[in-house]
N, C-alpha and C. Protein backbone atom coordinates (compact mmCIF):
# COMPACT_ATOMS: atom_id res chain seq x y z
N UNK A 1 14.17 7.54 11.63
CA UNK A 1 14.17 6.10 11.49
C UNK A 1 15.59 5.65 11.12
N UNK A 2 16.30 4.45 11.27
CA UNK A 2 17.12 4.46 11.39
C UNK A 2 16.90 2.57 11.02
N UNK A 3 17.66 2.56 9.84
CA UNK A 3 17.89 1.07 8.99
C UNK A 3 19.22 0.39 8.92
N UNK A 4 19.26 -0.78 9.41
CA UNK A 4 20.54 -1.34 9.58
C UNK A 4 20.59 -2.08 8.35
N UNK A 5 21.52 -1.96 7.20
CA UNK A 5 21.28 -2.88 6.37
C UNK A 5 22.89 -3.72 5.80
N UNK A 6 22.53 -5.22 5.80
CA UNK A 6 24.21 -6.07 5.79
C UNK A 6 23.62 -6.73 4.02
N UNK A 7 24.80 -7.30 3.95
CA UNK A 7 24.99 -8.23 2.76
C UNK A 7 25.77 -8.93 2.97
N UNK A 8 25.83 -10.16 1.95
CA UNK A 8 26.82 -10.78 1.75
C UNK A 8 27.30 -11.32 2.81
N UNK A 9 26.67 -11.88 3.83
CA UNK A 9 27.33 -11.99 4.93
C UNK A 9 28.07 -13.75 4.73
N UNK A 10 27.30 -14.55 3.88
CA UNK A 10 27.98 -16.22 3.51
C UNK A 10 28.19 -16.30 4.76
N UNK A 11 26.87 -16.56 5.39
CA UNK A 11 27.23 -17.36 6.69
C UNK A 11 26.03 -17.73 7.50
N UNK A 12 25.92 -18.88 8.03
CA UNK A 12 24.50 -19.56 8.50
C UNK A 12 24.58 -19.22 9.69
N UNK A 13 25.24 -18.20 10.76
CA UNK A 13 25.21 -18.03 12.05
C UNK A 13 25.20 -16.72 12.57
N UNK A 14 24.24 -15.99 12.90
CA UNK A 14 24.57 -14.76 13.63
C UNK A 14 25.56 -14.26 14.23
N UNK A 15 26.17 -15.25 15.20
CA UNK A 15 27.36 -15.51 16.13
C UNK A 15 28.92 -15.30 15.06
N UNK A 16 28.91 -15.17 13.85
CA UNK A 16 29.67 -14.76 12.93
C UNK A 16 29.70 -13.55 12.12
N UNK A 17 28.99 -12.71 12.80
CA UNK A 17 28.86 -11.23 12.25
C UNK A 17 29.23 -10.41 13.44
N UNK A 18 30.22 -9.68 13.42
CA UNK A 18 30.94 -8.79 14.22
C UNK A 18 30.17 -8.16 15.32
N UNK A 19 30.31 -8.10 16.46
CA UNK A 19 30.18 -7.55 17.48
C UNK A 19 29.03 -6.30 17.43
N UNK A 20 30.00 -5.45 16.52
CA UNK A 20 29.50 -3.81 16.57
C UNK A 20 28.18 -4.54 15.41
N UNK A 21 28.22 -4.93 14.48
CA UNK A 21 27.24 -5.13 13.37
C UNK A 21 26.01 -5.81 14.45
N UNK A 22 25.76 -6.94 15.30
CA UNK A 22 24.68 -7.14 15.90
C UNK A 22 24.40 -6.23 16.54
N UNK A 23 25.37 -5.35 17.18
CA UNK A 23 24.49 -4.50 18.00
C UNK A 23 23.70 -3.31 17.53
N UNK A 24 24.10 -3.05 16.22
CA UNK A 24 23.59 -1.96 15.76
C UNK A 24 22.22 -2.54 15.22
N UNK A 25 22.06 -3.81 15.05
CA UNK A 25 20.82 -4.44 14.23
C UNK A 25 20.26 -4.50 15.81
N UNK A 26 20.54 -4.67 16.97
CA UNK A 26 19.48 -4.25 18.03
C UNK A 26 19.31 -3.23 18.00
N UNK A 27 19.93 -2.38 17.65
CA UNK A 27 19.09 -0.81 18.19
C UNK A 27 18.25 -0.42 16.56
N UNK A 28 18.07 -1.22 15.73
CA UNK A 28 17.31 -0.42 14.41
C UNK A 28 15.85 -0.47 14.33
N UNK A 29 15.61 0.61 13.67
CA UNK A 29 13.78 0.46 13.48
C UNK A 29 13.69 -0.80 12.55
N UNK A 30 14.32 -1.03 11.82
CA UNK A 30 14.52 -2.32 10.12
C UNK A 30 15.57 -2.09 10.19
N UNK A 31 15.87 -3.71 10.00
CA UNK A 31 17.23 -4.98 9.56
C UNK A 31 16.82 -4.89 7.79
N UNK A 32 17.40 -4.46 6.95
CA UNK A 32 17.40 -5.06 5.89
C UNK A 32 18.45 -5.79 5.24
N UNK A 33 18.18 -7.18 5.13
CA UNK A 33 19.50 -7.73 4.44
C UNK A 33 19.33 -8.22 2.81
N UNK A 34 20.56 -7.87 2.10
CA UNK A 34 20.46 -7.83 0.52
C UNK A 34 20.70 -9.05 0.25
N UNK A 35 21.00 -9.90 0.86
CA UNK A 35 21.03 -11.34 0.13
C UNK A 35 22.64 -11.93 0.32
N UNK A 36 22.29 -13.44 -0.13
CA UNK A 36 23.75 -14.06 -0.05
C UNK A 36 23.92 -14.39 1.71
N UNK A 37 22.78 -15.43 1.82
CA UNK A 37 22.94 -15.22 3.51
C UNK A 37 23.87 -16.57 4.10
N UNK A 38 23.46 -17.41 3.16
CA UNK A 38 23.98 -18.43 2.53
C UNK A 38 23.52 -19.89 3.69
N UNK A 39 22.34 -19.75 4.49
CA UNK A 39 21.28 -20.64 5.91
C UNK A 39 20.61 -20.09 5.94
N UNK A 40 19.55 -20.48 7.00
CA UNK A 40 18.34 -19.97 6.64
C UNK A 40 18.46 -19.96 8.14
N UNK A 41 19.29 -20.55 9.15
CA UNK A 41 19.48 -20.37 10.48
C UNK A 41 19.94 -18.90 10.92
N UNK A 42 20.16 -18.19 9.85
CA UNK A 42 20.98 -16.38 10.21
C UNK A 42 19.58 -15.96 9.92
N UNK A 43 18.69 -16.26 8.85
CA UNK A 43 17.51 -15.79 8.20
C UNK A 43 16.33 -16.01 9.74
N UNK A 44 16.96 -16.09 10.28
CA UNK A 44 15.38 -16.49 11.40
C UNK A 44 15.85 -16.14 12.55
N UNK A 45 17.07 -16.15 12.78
CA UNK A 45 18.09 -15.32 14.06
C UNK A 45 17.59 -13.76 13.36
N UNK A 46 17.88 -13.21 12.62
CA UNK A 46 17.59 -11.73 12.28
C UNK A 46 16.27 -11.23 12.77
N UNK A 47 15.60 -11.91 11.96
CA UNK A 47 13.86 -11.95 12.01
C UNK A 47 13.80 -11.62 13.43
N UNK A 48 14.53 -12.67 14.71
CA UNK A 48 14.28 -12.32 16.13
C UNK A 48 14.67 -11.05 16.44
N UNK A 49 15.67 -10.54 15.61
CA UNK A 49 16.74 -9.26 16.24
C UNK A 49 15.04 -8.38 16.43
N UNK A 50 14.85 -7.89 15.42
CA UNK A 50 13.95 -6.81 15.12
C UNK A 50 12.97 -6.87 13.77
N UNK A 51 12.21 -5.64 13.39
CA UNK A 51 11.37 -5.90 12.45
C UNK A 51 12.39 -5.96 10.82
N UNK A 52 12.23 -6.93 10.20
CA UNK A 52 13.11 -7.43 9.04
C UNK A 52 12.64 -7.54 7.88
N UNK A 53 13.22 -7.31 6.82
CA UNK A 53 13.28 -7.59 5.30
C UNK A 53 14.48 -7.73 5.02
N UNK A 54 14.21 -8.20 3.66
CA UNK A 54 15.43 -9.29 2.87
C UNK A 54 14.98 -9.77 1.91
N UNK A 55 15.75 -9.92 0.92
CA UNK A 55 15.82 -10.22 -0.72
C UNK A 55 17.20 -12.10 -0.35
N UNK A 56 16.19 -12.92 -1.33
CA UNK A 56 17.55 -13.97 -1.61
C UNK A 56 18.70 -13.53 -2.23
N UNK A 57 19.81 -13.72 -2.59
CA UNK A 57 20.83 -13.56 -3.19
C UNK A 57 21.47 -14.51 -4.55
N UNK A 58 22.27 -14.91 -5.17
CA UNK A 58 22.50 -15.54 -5.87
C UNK A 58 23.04 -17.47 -5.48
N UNK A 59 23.83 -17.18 -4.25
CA UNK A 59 24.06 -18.23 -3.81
C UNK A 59 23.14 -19.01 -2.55
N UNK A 60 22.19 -18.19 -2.44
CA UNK A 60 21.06 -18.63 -1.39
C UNK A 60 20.00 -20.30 -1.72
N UNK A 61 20.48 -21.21 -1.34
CA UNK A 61 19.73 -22.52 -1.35
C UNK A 61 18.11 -21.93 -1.50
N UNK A 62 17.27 -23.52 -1.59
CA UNK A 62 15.77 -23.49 -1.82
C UNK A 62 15.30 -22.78 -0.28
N UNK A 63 15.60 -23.21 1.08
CA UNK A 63 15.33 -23.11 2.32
C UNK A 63 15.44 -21.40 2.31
N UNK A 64 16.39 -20.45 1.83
CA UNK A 64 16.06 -19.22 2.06
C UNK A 64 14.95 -18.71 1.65
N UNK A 65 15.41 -18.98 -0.17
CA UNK A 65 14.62 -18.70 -1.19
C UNK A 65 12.92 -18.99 -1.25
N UNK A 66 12.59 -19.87 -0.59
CA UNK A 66 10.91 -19.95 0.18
C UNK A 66 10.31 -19.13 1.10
N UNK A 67 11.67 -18.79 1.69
CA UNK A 67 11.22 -17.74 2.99
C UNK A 67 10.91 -16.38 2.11
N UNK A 68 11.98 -15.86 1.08
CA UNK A 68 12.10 -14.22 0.39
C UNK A 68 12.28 -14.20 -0.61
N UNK A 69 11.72 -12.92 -1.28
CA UNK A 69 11.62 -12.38 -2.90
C UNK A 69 12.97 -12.59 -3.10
N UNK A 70 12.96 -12.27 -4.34
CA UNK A 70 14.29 -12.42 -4.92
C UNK A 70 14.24 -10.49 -5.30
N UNK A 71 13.43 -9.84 -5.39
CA UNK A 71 13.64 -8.23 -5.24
C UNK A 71 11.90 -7.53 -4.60
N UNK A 72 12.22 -6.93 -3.65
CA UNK A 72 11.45 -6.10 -2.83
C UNK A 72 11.19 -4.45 -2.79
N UNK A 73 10.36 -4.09 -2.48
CA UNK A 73 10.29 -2.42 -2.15
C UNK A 73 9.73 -2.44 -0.78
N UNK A 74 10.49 -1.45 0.27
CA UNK A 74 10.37 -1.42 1.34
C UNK A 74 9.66 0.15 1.58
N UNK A 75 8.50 0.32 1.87
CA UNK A 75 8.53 1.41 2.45
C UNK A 75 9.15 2.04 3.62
N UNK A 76 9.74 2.94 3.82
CA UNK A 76 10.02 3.56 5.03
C UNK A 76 9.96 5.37 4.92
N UNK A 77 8.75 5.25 6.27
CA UNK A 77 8.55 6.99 6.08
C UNK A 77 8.37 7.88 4.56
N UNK A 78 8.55 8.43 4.20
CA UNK A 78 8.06 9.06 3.03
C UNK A 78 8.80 8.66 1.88
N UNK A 79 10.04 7.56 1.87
CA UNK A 79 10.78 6.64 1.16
C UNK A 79 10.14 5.31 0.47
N UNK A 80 10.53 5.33 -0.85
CA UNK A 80 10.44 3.84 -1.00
C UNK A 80 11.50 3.47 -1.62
N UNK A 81 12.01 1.82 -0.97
CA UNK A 81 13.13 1.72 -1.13
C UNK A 81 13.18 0.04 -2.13
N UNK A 82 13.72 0.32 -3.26
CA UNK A 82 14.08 -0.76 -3.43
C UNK A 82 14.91 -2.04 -3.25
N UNK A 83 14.78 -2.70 -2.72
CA UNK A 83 15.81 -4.09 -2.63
C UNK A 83 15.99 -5.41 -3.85
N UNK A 84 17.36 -5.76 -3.44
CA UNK A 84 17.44 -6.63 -5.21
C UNK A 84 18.88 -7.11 -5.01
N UNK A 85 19.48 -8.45 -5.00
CA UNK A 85 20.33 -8.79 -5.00
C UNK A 85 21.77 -8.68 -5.64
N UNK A 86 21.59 -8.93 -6.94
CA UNK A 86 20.63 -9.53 -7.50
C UNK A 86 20.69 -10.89 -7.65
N UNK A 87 19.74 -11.67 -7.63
CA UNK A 87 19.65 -13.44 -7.13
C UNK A 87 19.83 -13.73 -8.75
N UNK A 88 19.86 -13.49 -9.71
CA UNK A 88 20.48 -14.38 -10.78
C UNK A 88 22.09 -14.15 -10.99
N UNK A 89 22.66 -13.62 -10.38
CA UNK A 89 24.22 -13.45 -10.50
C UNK A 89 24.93 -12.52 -11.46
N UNK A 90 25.73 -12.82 -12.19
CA UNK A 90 25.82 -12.44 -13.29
C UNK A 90 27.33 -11.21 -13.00
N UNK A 91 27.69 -9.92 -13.90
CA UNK A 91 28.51 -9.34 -13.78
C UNK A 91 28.48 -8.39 -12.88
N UNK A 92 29.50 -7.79 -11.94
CA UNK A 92 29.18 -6.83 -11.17
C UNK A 92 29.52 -5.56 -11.87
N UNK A 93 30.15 -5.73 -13.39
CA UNK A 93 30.17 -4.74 -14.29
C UNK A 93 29.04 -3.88 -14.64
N UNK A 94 28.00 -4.69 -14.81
CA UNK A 94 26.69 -4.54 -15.67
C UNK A 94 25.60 -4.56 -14.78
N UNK A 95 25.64 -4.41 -13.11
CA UNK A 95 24.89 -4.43 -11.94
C UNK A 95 23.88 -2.96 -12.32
N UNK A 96 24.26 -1.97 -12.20
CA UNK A 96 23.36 -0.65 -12.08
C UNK A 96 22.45 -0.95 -13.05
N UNK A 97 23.00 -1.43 -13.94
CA UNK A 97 22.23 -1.16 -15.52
C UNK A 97 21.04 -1.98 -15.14
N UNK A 98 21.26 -3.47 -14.56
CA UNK A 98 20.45 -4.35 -14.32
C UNK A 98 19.46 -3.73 -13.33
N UNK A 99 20.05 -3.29 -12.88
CA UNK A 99 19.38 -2.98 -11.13
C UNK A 99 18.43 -1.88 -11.55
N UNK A 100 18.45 -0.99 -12.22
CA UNK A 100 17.88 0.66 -12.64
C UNK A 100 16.69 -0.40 -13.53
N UNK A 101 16.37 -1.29 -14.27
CA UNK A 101 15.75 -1.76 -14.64
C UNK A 101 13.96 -2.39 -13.98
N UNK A 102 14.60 -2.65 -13.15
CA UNK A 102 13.97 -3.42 -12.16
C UNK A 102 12.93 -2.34 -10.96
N UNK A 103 13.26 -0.92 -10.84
CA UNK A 103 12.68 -0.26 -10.08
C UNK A 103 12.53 0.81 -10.81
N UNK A 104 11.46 1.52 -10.69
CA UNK A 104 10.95 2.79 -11.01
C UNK A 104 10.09 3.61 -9.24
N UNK A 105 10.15 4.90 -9.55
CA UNK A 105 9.77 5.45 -8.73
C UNK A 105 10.27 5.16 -6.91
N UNK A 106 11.23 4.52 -6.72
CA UNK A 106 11.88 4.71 -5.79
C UNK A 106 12.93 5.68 -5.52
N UNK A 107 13.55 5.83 -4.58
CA UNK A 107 14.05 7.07 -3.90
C UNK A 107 15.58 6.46 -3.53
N UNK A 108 15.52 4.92 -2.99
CA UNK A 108 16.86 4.38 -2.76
C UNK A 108 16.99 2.92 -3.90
N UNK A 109 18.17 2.67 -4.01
CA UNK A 109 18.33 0.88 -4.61
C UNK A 109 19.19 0.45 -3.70
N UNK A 110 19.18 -0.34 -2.77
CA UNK A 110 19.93 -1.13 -1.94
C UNK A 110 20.20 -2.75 -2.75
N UNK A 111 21.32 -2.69 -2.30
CA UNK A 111 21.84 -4.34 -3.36
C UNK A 111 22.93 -4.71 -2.81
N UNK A 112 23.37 -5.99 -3.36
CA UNK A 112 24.63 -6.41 -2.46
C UNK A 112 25.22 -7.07 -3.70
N UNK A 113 25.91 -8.68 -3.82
CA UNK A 113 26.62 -9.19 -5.21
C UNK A 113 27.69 -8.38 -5.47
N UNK A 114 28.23 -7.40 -5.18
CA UNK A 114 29.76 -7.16 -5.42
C UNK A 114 30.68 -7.45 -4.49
N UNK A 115 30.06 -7.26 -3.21
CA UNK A 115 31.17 -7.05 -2.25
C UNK A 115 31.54 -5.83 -2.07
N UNK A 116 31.45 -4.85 -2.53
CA UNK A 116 31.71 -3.55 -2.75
C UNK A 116 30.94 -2.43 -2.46
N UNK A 117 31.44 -1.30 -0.79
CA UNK A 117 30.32 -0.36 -0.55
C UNK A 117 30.05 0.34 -1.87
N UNK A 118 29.12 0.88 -1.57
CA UNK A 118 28.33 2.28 -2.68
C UNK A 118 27.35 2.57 -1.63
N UNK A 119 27.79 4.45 -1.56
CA UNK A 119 26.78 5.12 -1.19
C UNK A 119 26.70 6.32 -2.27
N UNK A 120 26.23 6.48 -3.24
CA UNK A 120 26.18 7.28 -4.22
C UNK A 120 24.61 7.75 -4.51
N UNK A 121 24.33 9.10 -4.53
CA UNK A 121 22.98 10.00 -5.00
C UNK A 121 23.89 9.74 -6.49
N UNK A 122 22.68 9.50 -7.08
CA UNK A 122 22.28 9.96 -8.61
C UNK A 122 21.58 10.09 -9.22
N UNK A 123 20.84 10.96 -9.38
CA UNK A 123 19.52 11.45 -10.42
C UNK A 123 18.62 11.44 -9.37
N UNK A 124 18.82 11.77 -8.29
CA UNK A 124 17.84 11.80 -7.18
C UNK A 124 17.40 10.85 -6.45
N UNK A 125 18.29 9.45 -6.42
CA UNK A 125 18.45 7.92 -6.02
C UNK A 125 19.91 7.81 -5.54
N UNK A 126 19.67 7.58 -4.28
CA UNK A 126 20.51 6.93 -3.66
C UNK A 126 20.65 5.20 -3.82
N UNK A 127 22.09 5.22 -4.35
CA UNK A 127 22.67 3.65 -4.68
C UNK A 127 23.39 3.44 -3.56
N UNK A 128 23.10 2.24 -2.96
CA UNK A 128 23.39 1.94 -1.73
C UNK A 128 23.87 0.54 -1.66
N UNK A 129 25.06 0.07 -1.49
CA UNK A 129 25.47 -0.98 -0.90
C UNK A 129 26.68 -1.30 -0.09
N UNK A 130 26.12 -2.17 1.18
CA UNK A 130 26.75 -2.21 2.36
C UNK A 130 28.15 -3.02 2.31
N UNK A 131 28.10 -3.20 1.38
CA UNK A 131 29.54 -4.61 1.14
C UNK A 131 29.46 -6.04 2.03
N UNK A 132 30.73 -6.22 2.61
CA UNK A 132 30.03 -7.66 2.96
C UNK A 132 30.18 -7.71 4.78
N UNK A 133 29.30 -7.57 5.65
CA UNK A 133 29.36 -7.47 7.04
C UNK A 133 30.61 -8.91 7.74
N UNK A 134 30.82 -9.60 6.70
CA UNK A 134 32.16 -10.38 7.65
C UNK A 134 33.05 -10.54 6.28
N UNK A 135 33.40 -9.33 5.58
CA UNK A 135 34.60 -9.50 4.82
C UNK A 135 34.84 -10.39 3.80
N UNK A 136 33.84 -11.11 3.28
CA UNK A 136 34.22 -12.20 2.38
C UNK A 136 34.97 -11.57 1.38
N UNK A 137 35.59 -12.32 0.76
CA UNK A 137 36.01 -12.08 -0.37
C UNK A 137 35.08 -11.93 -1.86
N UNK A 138 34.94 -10.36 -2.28
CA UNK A 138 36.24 -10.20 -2.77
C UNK A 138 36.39 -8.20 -1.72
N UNK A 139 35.45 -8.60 -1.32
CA UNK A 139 34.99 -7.49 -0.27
C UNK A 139 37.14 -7.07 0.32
N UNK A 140 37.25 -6.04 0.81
CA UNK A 140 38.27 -5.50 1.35
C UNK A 140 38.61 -5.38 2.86
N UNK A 141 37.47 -5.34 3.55
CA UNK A 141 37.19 -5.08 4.67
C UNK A 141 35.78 -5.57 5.25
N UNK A 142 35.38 -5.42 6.74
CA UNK A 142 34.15 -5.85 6.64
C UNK A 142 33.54 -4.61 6.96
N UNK A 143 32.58 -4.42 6.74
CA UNK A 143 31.23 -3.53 6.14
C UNK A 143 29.91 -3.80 6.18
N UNK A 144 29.35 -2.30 7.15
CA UNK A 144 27.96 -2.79 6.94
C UNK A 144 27.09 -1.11 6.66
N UNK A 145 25.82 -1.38 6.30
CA UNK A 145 25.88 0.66 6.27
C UNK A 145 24.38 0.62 7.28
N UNK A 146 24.21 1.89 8.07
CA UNK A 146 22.99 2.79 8.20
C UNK A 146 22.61 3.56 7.18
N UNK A 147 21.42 3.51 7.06
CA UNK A 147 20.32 4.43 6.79
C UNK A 147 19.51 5.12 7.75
N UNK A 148 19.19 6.51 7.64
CA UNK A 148 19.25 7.38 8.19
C UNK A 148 17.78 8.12 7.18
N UNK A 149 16.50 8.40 7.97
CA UNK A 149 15.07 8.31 7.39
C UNK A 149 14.55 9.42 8.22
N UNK A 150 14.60 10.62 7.67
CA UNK A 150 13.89 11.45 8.02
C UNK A 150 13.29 12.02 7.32
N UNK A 151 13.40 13.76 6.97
CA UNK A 151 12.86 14.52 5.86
C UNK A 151 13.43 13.95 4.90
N UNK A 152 14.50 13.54 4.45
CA UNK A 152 15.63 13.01 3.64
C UNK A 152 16.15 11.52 3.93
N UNK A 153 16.34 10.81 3.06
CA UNK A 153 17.33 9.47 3.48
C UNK A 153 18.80 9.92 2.98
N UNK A 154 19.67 9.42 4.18
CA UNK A 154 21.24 9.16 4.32
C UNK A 154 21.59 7.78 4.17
N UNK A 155 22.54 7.82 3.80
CA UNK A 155 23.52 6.54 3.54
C UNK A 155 24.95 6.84 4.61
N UNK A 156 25.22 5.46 5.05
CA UNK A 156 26.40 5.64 5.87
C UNK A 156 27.31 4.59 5.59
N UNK A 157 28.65 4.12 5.50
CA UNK A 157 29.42 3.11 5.81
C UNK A 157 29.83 2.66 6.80
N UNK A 158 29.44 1.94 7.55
CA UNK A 158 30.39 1.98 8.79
C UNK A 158 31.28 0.73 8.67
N UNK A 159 32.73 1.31 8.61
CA UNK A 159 34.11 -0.03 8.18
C UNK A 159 34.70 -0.20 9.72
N UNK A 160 34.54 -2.22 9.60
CA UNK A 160 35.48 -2.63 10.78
C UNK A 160 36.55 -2.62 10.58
């Protein structure tokens, strides 16, 4: 199985996410996006790509925020994966701490709010975040990651 997952993208248009990033969200089993979509017009363009989940983000209006949780668990294959923005904001210092809070018995934490990849195993949890698929600031580059669902889940970066 094979999971395309963006963040942070601050942007109401599909047509503003890089080339290689839509196409890889056509070929995925699940689109998951971590939030910060910042329209609800990208939120319903996705939905068409393929089968989708998504968490609101911190800067996400009422119009997203009706459509999605503000934190989710996704099953996939013998995985469960948590999702979590996190939609109240706050420090990207003090993110894990927050985030490890919020899920038990999952296998991945996918999140977005830094701008910043992470693909890190720890304690038998993969911390996962894609950074921001069109570079916002304070992001470095643009960024989006695969997941990779077999006997095992992988984490990938893939940098434009």
């Amino acid at each position: 199985m094979k999971i395309c997952v963006i963040s942070d993208t601050h942007t109401d248009s599909i047509d503003n996410l890089p080339r290689q990033v839509i196409e890889d969200l056509s070929g995925a089993d699940m689109i998951i996006h971590a939030g910060d979509f910042t329209g609800k017009r990208l939120l319903d363009a996705l939905r068409k790509v393929g089968p989708f989940r998504g968490v609101y983000g911190n800067i996400d209006g009422p119009d997203v925020r009706k459509e999605l949780p503000a934190i989710d668990t996704v099953q996939a294959g013998d995985f469960d994966i948590g999702v979590n923005h996190p939609a109240e904001g706050g420090s990207p210092h003090t993110l894990e701490q927050r985030l490890a809070s919020k899920f038990s018995g999952v296998q991945a934490i996918i999140h977005g709010h830094s701008h910043q990849t992470k693909n890190d195993f720890r304690d038998g949890v993969l911390w996962f975040n894609p950074g921001s698929a069109t570079g916002k600031f304070p992001a470095r580059q643009k960024t989006y990651g695969i997941l990779t669902i077999d006997k095992e889940i992988r984490g990938e970066i893939v940098r434009l």
